[in-house]
PDB file of N, CA and C in Angstrom:
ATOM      1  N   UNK A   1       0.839  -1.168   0.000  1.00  0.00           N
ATOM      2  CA  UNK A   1       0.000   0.000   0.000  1.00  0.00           C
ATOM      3  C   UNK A   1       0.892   1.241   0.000  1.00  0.00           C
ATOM      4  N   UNK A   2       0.744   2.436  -0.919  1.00  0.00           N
ATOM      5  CA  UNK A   2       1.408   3.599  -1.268  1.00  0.00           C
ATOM      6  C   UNK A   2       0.872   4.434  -0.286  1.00  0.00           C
ATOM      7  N   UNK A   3       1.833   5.499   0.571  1.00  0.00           N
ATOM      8  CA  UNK A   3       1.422   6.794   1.001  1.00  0.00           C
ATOM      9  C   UNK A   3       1.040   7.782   0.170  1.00  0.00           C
ATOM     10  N   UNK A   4      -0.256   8.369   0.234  1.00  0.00           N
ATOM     11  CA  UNK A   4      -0.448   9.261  -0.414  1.00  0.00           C
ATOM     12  C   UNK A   4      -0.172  10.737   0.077  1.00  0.00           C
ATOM     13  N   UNK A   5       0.201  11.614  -0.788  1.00  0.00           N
ATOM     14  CA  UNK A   5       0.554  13.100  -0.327  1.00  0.00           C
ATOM     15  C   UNK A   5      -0.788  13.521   0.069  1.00  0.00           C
ATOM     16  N   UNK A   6      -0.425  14.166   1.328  1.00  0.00           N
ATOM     17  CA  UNK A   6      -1.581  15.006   1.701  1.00  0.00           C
ATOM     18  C   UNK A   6      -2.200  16.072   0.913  1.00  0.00           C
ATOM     19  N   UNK A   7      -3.601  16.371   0.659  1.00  0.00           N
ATOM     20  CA  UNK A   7      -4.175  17.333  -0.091  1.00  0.00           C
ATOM     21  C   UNK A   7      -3.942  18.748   0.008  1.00  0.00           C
ATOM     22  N   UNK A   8      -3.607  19.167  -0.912  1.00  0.00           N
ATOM     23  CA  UNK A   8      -3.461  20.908   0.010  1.00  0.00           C
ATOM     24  C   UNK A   8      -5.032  21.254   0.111  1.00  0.00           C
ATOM     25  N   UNK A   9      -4.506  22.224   1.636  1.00  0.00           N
ATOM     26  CA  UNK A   9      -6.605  23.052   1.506  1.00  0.00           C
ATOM     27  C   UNK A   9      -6.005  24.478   0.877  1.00  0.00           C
ATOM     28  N   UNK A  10      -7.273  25.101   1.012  1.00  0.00           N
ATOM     29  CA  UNK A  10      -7.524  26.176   0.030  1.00  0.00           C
ATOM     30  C   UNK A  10      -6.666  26.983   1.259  1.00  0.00           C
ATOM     31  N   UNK A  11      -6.683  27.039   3.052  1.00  0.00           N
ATOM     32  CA  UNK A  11      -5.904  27.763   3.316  1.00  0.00           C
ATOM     33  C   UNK A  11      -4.725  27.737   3.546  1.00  0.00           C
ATOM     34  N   UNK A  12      -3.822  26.749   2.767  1.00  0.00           N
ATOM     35  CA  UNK A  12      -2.443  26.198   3.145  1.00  0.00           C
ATOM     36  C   UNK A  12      -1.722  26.768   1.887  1.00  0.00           C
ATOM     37  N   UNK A  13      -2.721  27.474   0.629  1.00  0.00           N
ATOM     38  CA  UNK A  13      -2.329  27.765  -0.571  1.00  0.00           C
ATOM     39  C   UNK A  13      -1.462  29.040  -0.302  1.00  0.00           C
ATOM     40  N   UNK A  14      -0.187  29.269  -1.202  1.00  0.00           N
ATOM     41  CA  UNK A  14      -0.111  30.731  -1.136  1.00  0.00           C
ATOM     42  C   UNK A  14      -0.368  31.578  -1.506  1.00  0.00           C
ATOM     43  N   UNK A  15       0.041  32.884  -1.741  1.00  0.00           N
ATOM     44  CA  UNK A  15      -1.141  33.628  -2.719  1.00  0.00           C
ATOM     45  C   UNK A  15      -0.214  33.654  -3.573  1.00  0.00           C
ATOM     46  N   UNK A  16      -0.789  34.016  -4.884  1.00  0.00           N
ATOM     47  CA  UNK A  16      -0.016  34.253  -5.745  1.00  0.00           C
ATOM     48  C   UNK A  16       0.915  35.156  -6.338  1.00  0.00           C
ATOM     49  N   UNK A  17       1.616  35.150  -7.275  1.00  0.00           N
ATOM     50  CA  UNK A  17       2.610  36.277  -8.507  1.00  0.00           C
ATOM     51  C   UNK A  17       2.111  37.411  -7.514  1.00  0.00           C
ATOM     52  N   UNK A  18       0.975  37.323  -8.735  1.00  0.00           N
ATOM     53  CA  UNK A  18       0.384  38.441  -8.819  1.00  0.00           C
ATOM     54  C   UNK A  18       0.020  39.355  -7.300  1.00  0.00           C
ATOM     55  N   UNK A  19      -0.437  38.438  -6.511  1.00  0.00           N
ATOM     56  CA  UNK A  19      -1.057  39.023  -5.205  1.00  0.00           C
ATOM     57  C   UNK A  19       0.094  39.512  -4.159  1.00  0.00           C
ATOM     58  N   UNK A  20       1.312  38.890  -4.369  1.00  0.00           N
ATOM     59  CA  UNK A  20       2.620  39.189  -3.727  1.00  0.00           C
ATOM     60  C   UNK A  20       3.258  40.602  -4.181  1.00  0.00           C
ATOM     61  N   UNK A  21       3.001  40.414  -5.688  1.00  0.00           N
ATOM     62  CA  UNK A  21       3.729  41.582  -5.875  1.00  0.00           C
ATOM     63  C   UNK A  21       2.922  42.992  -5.701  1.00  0.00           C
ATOM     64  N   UNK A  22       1.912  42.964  -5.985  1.00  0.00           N
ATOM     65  CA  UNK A  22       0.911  44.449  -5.250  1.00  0.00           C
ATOM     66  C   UNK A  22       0.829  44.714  -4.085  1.00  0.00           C
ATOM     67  N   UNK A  23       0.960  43.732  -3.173  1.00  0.00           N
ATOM     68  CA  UNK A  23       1.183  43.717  -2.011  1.00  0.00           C
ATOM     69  C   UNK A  23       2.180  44.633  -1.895  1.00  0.00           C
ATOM     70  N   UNK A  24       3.514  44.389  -1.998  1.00  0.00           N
ATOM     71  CA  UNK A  24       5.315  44.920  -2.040  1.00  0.00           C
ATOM     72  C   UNK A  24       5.247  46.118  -2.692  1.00  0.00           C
ATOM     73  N   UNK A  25       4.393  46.322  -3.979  1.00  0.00           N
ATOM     74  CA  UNK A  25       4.349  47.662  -4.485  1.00  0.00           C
ATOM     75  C   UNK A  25       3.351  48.581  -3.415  1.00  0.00           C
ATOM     76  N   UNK A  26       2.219  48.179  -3.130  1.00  0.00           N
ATOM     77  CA  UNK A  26       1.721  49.247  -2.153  1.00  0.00           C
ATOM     78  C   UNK A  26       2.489  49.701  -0.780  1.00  0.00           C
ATOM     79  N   UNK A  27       2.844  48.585  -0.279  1.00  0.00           N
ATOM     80  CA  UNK A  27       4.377  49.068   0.617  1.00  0.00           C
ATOM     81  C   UNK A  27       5.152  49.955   0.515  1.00  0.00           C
ATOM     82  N   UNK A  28       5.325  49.404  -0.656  1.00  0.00           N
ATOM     83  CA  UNK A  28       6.940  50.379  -1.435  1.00  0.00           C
ATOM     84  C   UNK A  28       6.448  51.436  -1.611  1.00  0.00           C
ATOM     85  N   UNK A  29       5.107  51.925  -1.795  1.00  0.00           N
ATOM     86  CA  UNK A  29       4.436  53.552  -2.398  1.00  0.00           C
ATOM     87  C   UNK A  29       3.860  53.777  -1.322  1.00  0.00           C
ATOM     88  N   UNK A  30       3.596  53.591  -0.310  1.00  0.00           N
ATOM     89  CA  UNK A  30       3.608  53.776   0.852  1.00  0.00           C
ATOM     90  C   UNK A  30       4.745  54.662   1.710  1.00  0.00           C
ATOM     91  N   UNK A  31       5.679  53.680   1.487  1.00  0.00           N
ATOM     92  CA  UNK A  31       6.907  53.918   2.335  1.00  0.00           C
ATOM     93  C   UNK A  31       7.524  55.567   1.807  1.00  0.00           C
ATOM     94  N   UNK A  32       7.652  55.131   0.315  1.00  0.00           N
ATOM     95  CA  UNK A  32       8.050  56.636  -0.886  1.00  0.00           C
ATOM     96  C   UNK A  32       7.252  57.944  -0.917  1.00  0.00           C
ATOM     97  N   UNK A  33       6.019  57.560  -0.367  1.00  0.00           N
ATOM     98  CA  UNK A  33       5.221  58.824   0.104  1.00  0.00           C
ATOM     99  C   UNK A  33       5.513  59.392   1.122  1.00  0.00           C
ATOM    100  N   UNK A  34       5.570  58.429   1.783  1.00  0.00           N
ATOM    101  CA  UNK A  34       5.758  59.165   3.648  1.00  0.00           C
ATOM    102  C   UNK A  34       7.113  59.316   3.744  1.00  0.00           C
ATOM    103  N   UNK A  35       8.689  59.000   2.733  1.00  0.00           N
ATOM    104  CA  UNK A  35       9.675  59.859   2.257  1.00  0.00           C
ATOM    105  C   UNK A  35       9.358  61.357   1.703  1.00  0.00           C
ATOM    106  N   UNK A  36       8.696  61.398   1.131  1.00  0.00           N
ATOM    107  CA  UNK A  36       8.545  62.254   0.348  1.00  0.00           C
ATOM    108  C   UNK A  36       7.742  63.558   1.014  1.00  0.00           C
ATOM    109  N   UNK A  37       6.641  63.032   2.079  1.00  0.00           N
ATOM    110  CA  UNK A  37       6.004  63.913   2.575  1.00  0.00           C
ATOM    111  C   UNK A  37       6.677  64.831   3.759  1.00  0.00           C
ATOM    112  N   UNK A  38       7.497  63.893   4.769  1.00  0.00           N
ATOM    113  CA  UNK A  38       8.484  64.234   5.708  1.00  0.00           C
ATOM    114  C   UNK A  38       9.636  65.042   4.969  1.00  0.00           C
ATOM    115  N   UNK A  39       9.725  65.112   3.729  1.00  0.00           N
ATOM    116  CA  UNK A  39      10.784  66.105   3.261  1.00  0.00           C
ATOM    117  C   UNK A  39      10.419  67.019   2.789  1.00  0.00           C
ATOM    118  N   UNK A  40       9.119  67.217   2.543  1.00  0.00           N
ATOM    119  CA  UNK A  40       8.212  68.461   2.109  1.00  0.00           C
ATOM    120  C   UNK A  40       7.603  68.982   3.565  1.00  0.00           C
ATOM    121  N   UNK A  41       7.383  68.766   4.573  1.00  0.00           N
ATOM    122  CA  UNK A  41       6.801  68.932   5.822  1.00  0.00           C
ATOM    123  C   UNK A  41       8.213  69.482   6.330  1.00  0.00           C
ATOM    124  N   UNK A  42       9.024  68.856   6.568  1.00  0.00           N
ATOM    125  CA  UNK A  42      10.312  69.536   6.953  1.00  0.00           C
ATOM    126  C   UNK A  42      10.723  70.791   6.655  1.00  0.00           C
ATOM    127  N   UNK A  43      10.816  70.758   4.966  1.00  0.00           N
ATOM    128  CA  UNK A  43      11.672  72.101   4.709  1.00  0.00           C
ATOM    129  C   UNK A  43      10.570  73.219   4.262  1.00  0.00           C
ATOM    130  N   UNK A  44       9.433  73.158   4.402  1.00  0.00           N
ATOM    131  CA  UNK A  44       8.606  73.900   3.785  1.00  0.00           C
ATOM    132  C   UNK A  44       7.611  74.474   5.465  1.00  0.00           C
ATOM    133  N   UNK A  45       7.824  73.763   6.608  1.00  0.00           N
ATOM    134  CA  UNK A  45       6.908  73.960   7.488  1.00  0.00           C
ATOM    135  C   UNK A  45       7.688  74.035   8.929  1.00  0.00           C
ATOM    136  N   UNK A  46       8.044  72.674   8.922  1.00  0.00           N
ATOM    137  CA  UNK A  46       9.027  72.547  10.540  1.00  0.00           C
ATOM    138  C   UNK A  46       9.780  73.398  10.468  1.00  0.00           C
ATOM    139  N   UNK A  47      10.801  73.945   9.136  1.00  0.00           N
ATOM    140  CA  UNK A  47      12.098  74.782   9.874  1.00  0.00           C
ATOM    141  C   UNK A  47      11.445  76.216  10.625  1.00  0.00           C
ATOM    142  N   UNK A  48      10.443  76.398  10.638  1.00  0.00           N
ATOM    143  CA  UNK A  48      10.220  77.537  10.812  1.00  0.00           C
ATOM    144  C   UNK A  48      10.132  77.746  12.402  1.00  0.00           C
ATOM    145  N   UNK A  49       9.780  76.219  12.783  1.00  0.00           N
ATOM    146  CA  UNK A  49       9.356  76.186  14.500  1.00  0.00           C
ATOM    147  C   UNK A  49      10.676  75.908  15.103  1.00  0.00           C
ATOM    148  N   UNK A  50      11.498  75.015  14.049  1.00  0.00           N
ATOM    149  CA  UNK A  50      12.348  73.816  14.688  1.00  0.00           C
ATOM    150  C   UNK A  50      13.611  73.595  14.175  1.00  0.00           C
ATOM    151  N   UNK A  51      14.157  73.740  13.573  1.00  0.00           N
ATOM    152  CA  UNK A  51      15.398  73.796  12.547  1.00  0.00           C
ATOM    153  C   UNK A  51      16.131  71.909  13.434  1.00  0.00           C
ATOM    154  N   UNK A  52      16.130  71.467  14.189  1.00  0.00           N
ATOM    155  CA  UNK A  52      16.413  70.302  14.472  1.00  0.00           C
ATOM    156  C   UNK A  52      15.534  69.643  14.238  1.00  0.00           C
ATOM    157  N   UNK A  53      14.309  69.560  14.262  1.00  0.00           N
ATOM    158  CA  UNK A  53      12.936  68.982  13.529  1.00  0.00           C
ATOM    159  C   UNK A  53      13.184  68.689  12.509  1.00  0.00           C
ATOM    160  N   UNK A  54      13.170  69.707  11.865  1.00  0.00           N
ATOM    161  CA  UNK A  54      13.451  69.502  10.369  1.00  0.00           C
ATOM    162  C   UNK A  54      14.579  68.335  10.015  1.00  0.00           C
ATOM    163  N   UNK A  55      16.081  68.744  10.285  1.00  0.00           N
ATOM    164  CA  UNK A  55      17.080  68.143  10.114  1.00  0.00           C
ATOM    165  C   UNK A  55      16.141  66.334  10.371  1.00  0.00           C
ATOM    166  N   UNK A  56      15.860  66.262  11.674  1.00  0.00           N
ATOM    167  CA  UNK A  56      15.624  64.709  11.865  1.00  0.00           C
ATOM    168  C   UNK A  56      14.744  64.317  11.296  1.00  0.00           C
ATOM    169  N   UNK A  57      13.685  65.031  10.799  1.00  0.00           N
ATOM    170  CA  UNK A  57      12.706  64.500   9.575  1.00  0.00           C
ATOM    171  C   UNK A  57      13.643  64.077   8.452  1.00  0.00           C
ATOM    172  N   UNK A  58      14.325  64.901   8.033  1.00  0.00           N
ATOM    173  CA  UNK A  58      15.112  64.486   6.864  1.00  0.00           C
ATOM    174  C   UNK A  58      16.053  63.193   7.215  1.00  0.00           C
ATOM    175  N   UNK A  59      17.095  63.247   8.276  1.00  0.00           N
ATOM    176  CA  UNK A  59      17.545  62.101   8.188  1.00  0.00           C
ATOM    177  C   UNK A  59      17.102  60.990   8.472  1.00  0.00           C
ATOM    178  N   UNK A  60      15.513  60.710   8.919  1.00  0.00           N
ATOM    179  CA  UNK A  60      14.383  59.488   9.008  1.00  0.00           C
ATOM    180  C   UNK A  60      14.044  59.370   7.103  1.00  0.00           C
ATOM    181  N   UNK A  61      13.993  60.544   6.828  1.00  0.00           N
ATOM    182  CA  UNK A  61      13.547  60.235   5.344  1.00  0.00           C
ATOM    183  C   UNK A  61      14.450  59.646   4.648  1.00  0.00           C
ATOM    184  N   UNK A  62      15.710  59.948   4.753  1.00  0.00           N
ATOM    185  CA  UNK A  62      16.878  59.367   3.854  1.00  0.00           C
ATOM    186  C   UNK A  62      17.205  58.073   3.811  1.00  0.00           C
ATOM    187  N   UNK A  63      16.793  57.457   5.282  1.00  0.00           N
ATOM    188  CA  UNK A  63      16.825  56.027   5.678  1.00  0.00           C
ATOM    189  C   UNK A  63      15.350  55.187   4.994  1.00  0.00           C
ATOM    190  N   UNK A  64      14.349  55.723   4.647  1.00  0.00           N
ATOM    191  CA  UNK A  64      13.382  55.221   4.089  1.00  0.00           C
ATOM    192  C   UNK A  64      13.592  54.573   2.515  1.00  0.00           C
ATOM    193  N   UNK A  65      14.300  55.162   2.049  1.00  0.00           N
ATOM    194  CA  UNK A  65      14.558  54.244   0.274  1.00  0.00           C
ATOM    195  C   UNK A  65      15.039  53.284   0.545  1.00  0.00           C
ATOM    196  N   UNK A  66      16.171  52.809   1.310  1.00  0.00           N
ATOM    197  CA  UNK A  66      17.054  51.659   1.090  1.00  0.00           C
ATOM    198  C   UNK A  66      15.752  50.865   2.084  1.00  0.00           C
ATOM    199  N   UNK A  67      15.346  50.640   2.757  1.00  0.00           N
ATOM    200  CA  UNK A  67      14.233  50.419   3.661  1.00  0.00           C
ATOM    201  C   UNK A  67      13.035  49.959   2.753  1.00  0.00           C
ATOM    202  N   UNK A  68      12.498  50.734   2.018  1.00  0.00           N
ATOM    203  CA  UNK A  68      11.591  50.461   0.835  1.00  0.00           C
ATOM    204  C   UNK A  68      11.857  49.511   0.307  1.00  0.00           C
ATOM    205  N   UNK A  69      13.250  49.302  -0.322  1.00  0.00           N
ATOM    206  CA  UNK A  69      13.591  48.747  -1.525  1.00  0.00           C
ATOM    207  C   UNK A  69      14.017  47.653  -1.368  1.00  0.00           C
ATOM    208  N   UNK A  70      13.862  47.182  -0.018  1.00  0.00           N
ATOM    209  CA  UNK A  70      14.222  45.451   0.671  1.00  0.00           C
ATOM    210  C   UNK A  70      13.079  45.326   0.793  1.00  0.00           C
ATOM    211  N   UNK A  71      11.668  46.004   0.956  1.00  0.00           N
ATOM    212  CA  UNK A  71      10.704  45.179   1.562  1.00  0.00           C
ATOM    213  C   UNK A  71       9.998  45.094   0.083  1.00  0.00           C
ATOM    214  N   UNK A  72      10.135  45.979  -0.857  1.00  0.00           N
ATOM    215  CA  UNK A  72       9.937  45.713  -2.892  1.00  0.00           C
ATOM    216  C   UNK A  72      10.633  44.297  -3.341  1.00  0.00           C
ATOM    217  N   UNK A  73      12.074  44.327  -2.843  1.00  0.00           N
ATOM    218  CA  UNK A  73      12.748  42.892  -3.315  1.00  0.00           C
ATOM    219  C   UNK A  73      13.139  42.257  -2.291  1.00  0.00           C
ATOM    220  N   UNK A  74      12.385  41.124  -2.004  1.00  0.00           N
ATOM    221  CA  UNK A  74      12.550  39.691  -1.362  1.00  0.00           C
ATOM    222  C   UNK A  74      13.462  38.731  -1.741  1.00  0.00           C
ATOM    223  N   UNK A  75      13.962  38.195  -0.655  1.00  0.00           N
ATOM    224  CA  UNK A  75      15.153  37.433  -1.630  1.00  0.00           C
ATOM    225  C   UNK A  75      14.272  36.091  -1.413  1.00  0.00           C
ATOM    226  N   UNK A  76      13.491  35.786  -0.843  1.00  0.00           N
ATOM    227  CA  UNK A  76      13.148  34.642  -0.300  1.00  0.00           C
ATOM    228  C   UNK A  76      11.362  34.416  -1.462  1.00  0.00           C
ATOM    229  N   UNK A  77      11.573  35.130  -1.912  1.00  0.00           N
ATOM    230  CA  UNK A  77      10.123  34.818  -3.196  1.00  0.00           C
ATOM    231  C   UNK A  77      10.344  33.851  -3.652  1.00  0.00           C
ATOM    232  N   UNK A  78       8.859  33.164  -3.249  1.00  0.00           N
ATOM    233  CA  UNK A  78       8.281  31.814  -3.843  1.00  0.00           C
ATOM    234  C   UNK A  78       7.331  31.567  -4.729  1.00  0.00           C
TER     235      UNK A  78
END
């Protein structure tokens, strides 16, 4: 008598291509906005209260691309 492989269920499936990668892109445009907004909020608004505000908005923003761009490319995609 042969072992048979267990059945996959519908919730053991992964999601797919497609569903992985929109996922990673809304992240990623996520992440690039709220770069983008903290560097427009900074130099256009905070320096006026805060001039160290500002500065640390910016250097939180600068750390956000490389940050983005690991959670866009997975090394571990299946």
């Amino acid at each position: 008598m042969t072992r048979r492989e267990p059945a996959w269920r519908v919730t053991d499936v992964p999601a797919g291509l497609s569903e992985r990668q929109r996922r990673r892109r809304r992240r990623y445009y996520a992440l690039m906005g709220t770069c983008l907004l903290l560097i427009l909020l900074a130099w256009n608004v905070v320096r006026f209260f805060s001039t160290g505000a500002a500065v640390a908005m910016t250097v939180v923003a600068a750390l956000l691309p490389p940050i983005a761009a690991f959670i866009a490319n997975p090394s571990d995609d299946r």
